[in-house]
PDB file of N, CA and C in Angstrom:
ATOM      1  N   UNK A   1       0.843  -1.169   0.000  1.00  0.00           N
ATOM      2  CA  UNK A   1       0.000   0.000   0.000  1.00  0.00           C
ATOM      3  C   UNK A   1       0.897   1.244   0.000  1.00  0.00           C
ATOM      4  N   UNK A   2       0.909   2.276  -0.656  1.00  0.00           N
ATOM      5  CA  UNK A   2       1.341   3.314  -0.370  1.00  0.00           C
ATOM      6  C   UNK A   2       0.231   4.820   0.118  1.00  0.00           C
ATOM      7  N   UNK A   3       1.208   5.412   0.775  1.00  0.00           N
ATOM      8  CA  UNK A   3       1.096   6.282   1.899  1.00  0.00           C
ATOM      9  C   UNK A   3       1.144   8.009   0.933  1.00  0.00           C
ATOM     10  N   UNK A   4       0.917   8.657   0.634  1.00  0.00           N
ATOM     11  CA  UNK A   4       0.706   9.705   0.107  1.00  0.00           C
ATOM     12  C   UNK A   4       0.953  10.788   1.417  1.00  0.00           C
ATOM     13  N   UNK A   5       1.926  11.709   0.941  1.00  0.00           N
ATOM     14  CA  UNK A   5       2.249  12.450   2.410  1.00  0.00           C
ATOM     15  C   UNK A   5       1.855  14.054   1.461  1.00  0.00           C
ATOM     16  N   UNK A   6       1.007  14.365   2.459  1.00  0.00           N
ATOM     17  CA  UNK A   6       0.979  15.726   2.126  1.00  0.00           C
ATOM     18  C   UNK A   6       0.696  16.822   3.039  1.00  0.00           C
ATOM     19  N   UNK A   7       1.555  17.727   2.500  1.00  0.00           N
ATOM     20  CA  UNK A   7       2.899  18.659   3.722  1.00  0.00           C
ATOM     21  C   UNK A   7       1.724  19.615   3.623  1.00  0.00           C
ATOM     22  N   UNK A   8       1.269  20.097   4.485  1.00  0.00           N
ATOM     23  CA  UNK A   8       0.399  21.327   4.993  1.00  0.00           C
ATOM     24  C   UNK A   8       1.047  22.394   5.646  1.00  0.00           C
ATOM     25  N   UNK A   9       1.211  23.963   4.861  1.00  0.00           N
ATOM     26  CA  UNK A   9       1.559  24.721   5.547  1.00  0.00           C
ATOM     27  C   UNK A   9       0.899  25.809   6.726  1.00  0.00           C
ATOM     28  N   UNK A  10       1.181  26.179   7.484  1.00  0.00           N
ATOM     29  CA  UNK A  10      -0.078  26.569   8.610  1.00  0.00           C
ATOM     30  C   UNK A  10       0.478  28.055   8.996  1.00  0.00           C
ATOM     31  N   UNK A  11       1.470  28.356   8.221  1.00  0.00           N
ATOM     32  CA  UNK A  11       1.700  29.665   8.717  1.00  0.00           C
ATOM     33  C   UNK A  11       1.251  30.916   8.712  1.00  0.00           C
ATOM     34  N   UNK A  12       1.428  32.142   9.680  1.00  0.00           N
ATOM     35  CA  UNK A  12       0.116  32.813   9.511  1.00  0.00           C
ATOM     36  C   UNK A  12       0.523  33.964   7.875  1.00  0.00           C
ATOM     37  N   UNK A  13       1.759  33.941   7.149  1.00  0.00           N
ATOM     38  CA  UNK A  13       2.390  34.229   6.477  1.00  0.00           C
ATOM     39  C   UNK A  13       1.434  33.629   4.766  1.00  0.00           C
ATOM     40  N   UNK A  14       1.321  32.369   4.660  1.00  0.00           N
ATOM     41  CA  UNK A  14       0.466  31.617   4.052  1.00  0.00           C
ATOM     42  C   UNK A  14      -1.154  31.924   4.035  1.00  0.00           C
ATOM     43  N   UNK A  15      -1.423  31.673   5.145  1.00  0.00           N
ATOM     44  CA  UNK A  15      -2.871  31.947   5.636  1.00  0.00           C
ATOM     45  C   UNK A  15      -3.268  33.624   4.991  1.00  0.00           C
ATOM     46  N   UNK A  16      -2.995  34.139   4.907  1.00  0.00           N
ATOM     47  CA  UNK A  16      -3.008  35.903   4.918  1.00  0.00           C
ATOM     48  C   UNK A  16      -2.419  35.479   3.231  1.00  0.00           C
ATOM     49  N   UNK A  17      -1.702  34.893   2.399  1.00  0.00           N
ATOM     50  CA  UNK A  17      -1.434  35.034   1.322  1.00  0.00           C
ATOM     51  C   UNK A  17      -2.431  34.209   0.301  1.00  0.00           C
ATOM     52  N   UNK A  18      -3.278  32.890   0.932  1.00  0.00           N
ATOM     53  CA  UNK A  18      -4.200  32.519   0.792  1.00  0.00           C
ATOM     54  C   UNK A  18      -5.703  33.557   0.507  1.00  0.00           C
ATOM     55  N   UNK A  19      -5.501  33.688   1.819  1.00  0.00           N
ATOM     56  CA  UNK A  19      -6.836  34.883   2.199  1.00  0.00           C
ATOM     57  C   UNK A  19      -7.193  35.738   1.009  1.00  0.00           C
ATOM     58  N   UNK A  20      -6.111  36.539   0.846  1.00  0.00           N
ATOM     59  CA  UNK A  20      -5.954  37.947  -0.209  1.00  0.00           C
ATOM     60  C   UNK A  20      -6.178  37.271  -1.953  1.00  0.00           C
ATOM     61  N   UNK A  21      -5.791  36.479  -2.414  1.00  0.00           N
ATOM     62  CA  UNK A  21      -5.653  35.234  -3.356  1.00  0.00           C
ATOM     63  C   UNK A  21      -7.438  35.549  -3.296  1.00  0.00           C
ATOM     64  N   UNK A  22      -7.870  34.625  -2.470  1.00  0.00           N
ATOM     65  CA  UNK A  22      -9.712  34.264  -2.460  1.00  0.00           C
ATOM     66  C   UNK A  22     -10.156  35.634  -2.694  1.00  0.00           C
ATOM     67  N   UNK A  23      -9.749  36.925  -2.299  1.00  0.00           N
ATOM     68  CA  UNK A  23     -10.588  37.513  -2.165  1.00  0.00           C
ATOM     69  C   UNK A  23     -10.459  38.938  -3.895  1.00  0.00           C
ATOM     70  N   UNK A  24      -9.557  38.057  -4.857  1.00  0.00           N
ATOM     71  CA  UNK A  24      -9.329  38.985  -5.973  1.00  0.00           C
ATOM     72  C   UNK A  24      -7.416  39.431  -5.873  1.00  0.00           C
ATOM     73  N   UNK A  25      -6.972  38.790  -5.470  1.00  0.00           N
ATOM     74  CA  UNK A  25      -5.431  40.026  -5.304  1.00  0.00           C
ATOM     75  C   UNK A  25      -4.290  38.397  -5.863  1.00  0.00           C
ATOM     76  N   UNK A  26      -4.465  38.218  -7.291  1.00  0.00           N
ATOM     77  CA  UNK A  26      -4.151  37.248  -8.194  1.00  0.00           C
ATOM     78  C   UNK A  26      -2.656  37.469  -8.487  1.00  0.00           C
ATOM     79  N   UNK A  27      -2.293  38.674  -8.670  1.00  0.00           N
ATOM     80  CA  UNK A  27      -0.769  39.013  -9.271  1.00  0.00           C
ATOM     81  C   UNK A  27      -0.038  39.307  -8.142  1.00  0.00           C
ATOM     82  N   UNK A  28       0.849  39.326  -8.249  1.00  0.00           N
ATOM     83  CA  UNK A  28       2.631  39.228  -7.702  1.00  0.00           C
ATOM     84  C   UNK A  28       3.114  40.023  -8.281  1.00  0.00           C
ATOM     85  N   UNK A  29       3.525  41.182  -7.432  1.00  0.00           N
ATOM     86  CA  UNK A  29       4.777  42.144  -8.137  1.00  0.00           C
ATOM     87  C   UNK A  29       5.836  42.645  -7.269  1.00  0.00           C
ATOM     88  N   UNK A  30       6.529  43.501  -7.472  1.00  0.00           N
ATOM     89  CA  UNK A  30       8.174  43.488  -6.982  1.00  0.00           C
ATOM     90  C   UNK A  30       8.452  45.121  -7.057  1.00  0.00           C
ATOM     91  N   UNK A  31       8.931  45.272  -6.521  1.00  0.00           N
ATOM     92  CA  UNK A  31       9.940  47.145  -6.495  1.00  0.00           C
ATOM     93  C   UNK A  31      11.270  46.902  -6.879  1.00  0.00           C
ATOM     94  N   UNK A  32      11.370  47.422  -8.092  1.00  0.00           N
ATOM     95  CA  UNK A  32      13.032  47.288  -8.349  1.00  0.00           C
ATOM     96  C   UNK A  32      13.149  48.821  -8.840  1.00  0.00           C
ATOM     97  N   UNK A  33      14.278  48.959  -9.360  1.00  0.00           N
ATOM     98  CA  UNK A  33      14.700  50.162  -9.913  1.00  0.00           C
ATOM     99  C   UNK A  33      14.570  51.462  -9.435  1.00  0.00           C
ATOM    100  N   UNK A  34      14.376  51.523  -7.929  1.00  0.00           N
ATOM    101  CA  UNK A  34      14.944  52.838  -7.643  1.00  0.00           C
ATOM    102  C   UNK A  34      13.311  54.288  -7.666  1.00  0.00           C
ATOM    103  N   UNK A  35      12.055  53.904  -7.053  1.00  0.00           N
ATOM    104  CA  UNK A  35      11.296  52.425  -7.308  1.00  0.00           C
ATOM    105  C   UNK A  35      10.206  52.304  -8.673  1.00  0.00           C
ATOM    106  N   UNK A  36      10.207  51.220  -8.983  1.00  0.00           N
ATOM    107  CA  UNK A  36       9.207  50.775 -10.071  1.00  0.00           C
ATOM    108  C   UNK A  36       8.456  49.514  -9.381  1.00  0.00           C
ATOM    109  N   UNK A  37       7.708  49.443 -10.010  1.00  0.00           N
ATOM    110  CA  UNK A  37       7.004  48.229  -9.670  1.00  0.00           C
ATOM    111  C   UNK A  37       6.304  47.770 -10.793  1.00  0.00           C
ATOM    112  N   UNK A  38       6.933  46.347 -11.217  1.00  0.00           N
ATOM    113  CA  UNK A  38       6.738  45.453 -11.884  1.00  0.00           C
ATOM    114  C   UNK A  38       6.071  44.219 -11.717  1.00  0.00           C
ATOM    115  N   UNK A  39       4.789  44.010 -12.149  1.00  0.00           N
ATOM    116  CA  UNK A  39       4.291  42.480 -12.276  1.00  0.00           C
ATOM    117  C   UNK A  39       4.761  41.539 -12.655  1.00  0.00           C
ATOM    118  N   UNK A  40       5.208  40.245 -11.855  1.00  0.00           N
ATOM    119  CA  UNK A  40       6.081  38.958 -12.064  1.00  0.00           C
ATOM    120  C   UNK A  40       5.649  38.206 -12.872  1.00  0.00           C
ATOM    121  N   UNK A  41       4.080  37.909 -13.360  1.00  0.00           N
ATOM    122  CA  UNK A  41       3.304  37.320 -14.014  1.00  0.00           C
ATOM    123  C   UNK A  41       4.119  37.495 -15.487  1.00  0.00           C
ATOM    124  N   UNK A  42       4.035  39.044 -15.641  1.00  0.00           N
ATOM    125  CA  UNK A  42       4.390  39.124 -17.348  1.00  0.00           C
ATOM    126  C   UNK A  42       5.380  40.265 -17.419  1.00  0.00           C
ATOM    127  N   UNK A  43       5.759  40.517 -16.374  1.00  0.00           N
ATOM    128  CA  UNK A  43       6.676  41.512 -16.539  1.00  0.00           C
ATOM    129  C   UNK A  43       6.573  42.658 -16.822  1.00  0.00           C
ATOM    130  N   UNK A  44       5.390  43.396 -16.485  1.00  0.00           N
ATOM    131  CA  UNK A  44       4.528  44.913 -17.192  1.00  0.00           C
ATOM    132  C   UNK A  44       4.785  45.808 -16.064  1.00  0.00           C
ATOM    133  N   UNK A  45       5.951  46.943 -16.498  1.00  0.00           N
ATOM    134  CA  UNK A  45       6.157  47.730 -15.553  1.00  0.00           C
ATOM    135  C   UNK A  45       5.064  48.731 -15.192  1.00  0.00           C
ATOM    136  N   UNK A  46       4.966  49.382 -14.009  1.00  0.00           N
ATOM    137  CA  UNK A  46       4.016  50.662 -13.397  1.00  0.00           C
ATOM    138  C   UNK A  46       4.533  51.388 -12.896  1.00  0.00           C
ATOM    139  N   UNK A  47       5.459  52.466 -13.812  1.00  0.00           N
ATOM    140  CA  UNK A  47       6.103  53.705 -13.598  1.00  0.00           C
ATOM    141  C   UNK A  47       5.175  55.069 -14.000  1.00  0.00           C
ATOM    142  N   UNK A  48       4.873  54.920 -14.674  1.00  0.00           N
ATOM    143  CA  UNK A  48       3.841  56.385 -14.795  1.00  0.00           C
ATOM    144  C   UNK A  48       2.283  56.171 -14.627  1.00  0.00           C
ATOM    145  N   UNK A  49       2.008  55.607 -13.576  1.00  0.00           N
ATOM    146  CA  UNK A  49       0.484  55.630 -13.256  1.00  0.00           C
ATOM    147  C   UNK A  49       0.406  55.515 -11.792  1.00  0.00           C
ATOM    148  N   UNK A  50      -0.391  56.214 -11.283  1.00  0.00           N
ATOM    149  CA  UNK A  50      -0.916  55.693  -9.755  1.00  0.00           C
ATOM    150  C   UNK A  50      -1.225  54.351  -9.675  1.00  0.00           C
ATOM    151  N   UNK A  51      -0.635  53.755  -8.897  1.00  0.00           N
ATOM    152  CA  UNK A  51      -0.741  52.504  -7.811  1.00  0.00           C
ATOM    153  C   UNK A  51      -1.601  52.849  -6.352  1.00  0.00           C
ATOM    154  N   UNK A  52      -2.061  52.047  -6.000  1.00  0.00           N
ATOM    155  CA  UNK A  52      -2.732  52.262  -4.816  1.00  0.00           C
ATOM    156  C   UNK A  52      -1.597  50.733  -4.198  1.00  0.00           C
ATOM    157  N   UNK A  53      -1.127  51.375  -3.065  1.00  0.00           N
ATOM    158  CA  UNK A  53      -0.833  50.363  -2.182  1.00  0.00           C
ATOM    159  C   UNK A  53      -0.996  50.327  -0.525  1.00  0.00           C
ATOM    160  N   UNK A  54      -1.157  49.553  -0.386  1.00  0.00           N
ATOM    161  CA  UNK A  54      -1.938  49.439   1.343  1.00  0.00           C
ATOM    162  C   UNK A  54      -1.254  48.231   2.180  1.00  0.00           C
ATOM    163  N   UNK A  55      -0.530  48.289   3.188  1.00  0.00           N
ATOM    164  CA  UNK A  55       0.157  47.544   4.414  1.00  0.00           C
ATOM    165  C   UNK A  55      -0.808  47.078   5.183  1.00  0.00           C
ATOM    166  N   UNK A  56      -0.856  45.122   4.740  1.00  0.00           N
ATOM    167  CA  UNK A  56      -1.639  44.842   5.305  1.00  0.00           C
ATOM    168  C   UNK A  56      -1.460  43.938   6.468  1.00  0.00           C
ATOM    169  N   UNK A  57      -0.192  43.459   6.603  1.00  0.00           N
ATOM    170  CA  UNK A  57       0.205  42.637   7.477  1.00  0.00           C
ATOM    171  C   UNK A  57       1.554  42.594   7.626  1.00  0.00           C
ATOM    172  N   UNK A  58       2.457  42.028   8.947  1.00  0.00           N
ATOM    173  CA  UNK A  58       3.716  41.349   8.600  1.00  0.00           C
ATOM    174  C   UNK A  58       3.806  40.366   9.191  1.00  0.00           C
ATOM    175  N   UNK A  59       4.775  39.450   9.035  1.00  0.00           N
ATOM    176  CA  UNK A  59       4.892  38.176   9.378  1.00  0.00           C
ATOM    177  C   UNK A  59       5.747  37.552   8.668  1.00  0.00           C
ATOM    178  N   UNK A  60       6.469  36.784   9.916  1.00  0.00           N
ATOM    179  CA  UNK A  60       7.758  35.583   9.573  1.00  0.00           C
ATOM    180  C   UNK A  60       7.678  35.144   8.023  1.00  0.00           C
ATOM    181  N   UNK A  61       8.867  35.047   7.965  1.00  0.00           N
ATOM    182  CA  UNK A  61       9.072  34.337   6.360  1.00  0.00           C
ATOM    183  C   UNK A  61      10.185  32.886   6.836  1.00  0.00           C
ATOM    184  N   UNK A  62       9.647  32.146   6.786  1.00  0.00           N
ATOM    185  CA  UNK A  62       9.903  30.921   7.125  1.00  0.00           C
ATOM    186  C   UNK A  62      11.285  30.500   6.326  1.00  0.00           C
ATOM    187  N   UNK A  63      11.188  30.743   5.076  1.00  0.00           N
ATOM    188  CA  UNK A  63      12.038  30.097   3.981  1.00  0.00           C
ATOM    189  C   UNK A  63      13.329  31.623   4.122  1.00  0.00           C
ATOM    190  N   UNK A  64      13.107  32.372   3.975  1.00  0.00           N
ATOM    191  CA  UNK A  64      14.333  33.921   4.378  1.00  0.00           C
ATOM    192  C   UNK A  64      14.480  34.077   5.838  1.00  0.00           C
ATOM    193  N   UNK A  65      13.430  33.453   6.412  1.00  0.00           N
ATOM    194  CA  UNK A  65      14.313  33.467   8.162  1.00  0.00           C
ATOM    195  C   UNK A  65      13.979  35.073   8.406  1.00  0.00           C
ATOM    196  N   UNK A  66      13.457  35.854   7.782  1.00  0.00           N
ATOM    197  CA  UNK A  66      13.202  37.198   8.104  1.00  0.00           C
ATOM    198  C   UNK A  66      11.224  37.453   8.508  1.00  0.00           C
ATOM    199  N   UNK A  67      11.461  38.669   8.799  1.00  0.00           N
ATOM    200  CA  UNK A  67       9.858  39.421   8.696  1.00  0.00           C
ATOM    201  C   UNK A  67       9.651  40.026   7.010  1.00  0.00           C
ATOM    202  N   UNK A  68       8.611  39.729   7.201  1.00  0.00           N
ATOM    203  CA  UNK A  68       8.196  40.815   5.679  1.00  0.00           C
ATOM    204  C   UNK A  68       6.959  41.445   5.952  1.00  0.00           C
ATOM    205  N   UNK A  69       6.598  42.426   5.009  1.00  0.00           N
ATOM    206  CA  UNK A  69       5.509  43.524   4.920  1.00  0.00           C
ATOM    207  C   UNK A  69       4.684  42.464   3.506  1.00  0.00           C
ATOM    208  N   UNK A  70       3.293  42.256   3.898  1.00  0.00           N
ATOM    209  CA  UNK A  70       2.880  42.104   2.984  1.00  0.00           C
ATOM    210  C   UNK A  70       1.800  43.205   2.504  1.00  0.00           C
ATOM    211  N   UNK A  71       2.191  43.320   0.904  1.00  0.00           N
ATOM    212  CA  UNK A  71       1.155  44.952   0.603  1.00  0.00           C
ATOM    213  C   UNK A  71       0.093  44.706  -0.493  1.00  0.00           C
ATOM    214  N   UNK A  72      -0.680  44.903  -0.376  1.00  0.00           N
ATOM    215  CA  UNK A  72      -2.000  44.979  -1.479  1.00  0.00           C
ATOM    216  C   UNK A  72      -1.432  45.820  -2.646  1.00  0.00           C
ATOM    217  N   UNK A  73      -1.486  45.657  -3.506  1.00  0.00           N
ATOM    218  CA  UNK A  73      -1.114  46.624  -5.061  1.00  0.00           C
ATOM    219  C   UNK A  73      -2.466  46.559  -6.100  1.00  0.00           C
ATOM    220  N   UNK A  74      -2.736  47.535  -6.241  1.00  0.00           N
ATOM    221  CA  UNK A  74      -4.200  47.603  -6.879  1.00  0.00           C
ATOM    222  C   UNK A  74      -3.813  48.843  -8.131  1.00  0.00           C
ATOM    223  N   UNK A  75      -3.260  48.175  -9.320  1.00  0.00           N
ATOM    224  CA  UNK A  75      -3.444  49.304 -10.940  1.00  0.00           C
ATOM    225  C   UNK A  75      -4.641  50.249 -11.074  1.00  0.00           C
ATOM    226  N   UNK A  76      -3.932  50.863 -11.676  1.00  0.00           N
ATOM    227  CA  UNK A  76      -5.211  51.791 -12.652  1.00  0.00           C
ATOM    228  C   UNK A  76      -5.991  51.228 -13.362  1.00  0.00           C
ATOM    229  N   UNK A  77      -5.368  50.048 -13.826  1.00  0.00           N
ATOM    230  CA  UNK A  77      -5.482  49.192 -15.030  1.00  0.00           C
ATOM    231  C   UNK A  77      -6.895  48.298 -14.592  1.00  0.00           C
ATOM    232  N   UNK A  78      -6.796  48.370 -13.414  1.00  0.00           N
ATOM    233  CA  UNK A  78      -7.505  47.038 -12.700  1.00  0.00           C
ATOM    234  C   UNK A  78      -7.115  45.641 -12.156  1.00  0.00           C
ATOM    235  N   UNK A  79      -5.420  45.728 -11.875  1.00  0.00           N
ATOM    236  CA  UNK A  79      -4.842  44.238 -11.492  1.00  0.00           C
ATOM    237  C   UNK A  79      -4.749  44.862  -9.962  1.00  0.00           C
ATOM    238  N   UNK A  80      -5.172  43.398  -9.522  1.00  0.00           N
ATOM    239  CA  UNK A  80      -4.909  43.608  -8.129  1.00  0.00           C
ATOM    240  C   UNK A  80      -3.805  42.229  -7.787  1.00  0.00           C
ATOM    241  N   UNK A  81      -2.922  42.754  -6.906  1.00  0.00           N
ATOM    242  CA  UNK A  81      -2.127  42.030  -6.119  1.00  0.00           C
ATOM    243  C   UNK A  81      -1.242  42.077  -5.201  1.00  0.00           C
ATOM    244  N   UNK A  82      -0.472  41.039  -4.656  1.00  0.00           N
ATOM    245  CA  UNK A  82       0.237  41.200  -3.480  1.00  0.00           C
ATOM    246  C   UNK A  82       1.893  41.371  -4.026  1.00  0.00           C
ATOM    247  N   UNK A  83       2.479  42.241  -2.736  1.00  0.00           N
ATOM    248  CA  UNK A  83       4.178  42.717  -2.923  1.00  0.00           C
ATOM    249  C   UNK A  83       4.559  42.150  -1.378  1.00  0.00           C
ATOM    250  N   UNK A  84       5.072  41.246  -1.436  1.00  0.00           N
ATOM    251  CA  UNK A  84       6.049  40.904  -0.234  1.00  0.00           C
ATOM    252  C   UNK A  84       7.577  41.095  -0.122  1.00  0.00           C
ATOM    253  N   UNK A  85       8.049  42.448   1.181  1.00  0.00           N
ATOM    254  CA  UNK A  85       9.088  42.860   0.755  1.00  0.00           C
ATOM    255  C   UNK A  85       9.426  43.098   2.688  1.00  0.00           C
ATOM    256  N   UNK A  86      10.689  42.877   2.715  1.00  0.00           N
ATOM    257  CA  UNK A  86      10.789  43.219   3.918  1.00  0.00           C
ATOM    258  C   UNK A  86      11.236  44.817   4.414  1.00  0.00           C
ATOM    259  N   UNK A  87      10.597  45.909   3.537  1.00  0.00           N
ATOM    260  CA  UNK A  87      10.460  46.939   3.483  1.00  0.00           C
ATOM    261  C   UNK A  87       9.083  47.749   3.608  1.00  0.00           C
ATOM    262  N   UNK A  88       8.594  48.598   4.151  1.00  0.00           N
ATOM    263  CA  UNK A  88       7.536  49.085   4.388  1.00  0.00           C
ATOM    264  C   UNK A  88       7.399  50.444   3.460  1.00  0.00           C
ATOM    265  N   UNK A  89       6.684  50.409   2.339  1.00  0.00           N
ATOM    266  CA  UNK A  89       6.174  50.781   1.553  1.00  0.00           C
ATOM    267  C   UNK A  89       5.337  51.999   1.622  1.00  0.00           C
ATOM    268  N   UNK A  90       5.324  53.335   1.541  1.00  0.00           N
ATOM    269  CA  UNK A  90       4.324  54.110   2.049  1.00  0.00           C
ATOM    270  C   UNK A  90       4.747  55.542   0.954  1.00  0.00           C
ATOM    271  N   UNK A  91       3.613  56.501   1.109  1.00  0.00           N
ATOM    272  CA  UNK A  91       3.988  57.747   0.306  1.00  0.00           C
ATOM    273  C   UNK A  91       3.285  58.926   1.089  1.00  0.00           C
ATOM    274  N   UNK A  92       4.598  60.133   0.612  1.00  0.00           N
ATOM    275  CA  UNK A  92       4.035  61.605   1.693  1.00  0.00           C
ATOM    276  C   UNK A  92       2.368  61.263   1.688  1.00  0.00           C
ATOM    277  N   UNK A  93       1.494  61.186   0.453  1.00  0.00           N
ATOM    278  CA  UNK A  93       0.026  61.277   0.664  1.00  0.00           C
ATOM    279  C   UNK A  93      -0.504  61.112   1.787  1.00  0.00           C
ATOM    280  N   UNK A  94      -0.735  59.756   1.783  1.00  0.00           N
ATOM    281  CA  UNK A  94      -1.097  59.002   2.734  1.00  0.00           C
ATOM    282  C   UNK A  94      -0.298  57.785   3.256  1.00  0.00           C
ATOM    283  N   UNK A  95      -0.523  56.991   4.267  1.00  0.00           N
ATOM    284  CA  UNK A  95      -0.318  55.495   4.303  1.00  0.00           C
ATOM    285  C   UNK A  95      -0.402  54.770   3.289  1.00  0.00           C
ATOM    286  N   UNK A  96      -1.360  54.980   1.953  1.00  0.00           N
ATOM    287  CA  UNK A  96      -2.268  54.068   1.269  1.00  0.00           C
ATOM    288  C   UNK A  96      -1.428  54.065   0.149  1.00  0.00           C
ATOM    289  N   UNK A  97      -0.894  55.358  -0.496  1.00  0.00           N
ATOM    290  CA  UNK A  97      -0.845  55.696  -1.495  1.00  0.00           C
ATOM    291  C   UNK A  97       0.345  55.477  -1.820  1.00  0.00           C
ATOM    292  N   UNK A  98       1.176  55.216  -3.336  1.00  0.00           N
ATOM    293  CA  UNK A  98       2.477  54.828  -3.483  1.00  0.00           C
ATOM    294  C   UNK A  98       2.910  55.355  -5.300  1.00  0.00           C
ATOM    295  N   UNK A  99       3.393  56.476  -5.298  1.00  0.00           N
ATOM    296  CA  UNK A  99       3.297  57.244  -6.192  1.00  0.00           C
ATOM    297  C   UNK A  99       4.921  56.687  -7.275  1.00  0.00           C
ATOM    298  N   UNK A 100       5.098  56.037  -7.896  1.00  0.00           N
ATOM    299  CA  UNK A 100       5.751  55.584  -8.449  1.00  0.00           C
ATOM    300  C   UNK A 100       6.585  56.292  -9.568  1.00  0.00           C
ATOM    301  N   UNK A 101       7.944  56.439  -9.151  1.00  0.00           N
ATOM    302  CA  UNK A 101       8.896  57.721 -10.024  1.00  0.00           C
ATOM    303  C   UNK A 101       9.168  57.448 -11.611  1.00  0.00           C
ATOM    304  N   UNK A 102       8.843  58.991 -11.976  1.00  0.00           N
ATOM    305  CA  UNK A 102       8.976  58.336 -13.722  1.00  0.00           C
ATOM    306  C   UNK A 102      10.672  58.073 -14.475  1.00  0.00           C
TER     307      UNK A 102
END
């Protein structure tokens, strides 16, 4: 007989990346360049448009041994998704807002 092992992760890091996933926030993107922010999916930079971004949690990163900020990223365009960075993300505006340099 074989035994089928399957590894369940329970962290609250997961759980919260799950969560956001169910609730519309599909894409993955990144801050590079001093900052830009780029979608990992296809690689479509967002340098000249408002981003809305919002700090929604932090929590252990199991696999980097660090904390991270996880942030909601919501286009003009209409993509919504998550930026996990162990940097906290914010603009003069507001908390919310993340104005991206041309």
């Amino acid at each position: 007989m074989t035994t089928l092992s399957t590894r369940r992760v329970k962290s609250r890091m997961t759980q919260k990346i799950i969560e956001m996933h169910n609730k519309g926030y599909e894409y993955d993107f990144q801050i590079i360049d001093g900052p830009r922010i780029v979608c990992l999916q296809d690689n479509v930079p967002f340098q000249h448009e408002r981003v809305q971004i919002c700090v929604i949690d932090q929590c252990f990163d199991s696999v980097s041994k660090q904390f991270k900020y996880i942030h909601t990223i919501e286009t003009s365009c209409g993509r919504k998704g998550l930026l996990l960075d162990g940097r906290l993300f914010t603009s003069p505006q507001s908390n919310n807002y993340f104005m991206p340099e041309s």
